[in-house]
Protein backbone atom coordinates (compact mmCIF):
# COMPACT_ATOMS: atom_id res chain seq x y z
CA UNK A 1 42.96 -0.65 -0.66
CA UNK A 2 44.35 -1.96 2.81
CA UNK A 3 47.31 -3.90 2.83
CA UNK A 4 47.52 -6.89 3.97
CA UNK A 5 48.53 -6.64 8.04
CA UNK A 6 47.50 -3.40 8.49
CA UNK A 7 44.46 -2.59 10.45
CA UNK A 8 40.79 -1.15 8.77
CA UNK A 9 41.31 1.66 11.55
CA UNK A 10 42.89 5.02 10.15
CA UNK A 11 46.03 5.55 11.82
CA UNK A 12 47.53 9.28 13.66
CA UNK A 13 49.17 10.07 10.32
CA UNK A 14 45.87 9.36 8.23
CA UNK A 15 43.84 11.41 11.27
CA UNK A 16 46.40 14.43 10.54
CA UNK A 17 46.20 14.03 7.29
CA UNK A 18 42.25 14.76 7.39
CA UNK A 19 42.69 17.78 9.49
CA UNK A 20 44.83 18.86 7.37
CA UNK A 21 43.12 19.16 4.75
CA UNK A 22 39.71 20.61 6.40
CA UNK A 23 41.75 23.82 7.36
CA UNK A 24 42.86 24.34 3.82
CA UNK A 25 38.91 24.09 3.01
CA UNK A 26 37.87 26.05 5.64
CA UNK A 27 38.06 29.54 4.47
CA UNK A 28 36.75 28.52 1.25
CA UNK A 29 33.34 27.15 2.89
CA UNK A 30 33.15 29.81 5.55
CA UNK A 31 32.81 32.42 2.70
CA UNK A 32 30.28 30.18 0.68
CA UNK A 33 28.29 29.52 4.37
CA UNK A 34 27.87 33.16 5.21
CA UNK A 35 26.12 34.36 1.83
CA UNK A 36 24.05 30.74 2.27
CA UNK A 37 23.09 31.75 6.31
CA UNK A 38 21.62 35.01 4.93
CA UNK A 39 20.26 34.04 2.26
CA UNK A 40 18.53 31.26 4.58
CA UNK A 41 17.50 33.60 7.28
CA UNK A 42 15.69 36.05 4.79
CA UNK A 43 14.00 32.96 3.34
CA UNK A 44 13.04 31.71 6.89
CA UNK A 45 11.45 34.90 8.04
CA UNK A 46 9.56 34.97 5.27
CA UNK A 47 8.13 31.47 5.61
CA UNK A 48 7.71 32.08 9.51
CA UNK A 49 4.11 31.24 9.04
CA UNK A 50 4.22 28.27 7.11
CA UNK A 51 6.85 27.09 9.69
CA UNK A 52 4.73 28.24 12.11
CA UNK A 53 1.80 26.14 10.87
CA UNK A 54 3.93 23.23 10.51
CA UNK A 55 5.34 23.26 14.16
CA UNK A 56 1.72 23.48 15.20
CA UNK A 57 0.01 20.37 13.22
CA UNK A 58 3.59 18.79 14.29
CA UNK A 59 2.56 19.09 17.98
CA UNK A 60 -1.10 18.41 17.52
CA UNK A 61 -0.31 14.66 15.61
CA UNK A 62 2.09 14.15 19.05
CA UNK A 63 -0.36 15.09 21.19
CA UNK A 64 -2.79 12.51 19.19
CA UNK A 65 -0.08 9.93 19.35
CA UNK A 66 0.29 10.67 23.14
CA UNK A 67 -3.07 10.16 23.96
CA UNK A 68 -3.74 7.63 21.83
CA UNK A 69 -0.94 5.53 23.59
CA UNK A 70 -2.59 6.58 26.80
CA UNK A 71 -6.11 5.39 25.61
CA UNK A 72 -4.53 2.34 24.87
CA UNK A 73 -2.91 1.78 28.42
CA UNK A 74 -6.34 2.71 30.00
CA UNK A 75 -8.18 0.09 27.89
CA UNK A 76 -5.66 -2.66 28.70
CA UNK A 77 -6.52 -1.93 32.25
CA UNK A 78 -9.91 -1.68 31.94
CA UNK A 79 -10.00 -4.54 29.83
CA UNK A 80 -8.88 -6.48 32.66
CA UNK A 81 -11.39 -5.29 35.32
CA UNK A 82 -14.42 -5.22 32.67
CA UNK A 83 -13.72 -8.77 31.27
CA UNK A 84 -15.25 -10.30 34.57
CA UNK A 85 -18.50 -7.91 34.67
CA UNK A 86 -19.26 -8.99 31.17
CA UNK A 87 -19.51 -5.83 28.93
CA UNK A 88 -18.15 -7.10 25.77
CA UNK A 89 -20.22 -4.35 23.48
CA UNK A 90 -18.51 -1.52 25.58
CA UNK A 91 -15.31 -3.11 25.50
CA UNK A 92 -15.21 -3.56 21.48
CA UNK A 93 -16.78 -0.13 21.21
CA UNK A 94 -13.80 1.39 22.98
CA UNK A 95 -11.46 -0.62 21.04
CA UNK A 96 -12.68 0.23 18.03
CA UNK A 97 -12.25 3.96 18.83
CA UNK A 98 -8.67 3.42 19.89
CA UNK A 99 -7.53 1.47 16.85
CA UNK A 100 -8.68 4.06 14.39
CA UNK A 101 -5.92 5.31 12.92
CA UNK A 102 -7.54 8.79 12.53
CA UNK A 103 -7.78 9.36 8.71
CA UNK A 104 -11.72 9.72 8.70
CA UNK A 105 -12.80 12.39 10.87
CA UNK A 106 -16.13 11.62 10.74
CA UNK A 107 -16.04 7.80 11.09
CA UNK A 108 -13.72 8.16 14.44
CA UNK A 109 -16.45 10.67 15.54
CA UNK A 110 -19.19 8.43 15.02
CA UNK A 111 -17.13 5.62 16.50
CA UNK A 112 -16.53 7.92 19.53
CA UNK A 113 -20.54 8.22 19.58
CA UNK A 114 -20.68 4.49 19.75
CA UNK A 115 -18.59 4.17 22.23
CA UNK A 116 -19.90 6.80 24.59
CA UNK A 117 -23.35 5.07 24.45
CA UNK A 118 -21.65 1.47 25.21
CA UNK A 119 -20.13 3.09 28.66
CA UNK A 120 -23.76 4.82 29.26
CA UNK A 121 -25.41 1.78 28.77
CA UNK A 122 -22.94 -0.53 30.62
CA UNK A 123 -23.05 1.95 33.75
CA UNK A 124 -19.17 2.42 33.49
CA UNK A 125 -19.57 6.10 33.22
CA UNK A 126 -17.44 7.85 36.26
CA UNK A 127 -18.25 11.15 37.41
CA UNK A 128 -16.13 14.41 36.64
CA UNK A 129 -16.00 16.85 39.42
């Protein structure tokens, strides 16, 4: 409990106090650390591939996220410059594709499929060179 007039803060003596008493643990934990650091790195190396694995769906869900914000920053353009030439079914098609929030494969491919013939149709398709 704080008494009354004296600041929440901790004080110099409270700071030293702290220290203190984290050197007089220190040896204790170093000991306990080392046998728990080899212990760890023996359990690592054997679960390299499952960490491995991990790393690599890790990266492929940011990439998804990455180009799903991208997608959506193209169709906001797009949306802008399309609005006046009327394709509302290529539009919605498009939208569709980038609002799926990518738990059914096969439903986002199909939606993809949808979407690609909306942007043949509507003559939207650019050339890749």
């Amino acid at each position: 409990m704080i008494p009354q007039g004296e600041s929440p803060s901790s004080s110099a003596s409270d700071v030293d106090n702290l220290n203190n008493q984290a050197a007089v643990y220190k040896p204790a934990l170093s000991k306990d650390t080392s046998s728990h650091v080899a212990g760890y790195q023996v359990v690592t190396a054997r679960n390299r591939p499952n960490f491995l694995r991990l790393l690599d769906f890790t990266q492929d869900v940011y990439f998804a996220m990455e180009a799903s914000r991208k997608s959506q920053n193209a169709f906001e353009a797009a949306d802008v410059t399309t609005k006046e030439a009327h394709n509302g079914a290529c539009i919605s098609s498009v939208k569709r594709v980038i609002d799926f929030s990518f738990q059914d494969v096969d439903e986002l491919v199909h939606l993809v499929r949808l979407a690609m013939e909306a942007i043949s149709r509507s003559g939207l398709r650019g050339d890749r060179n």
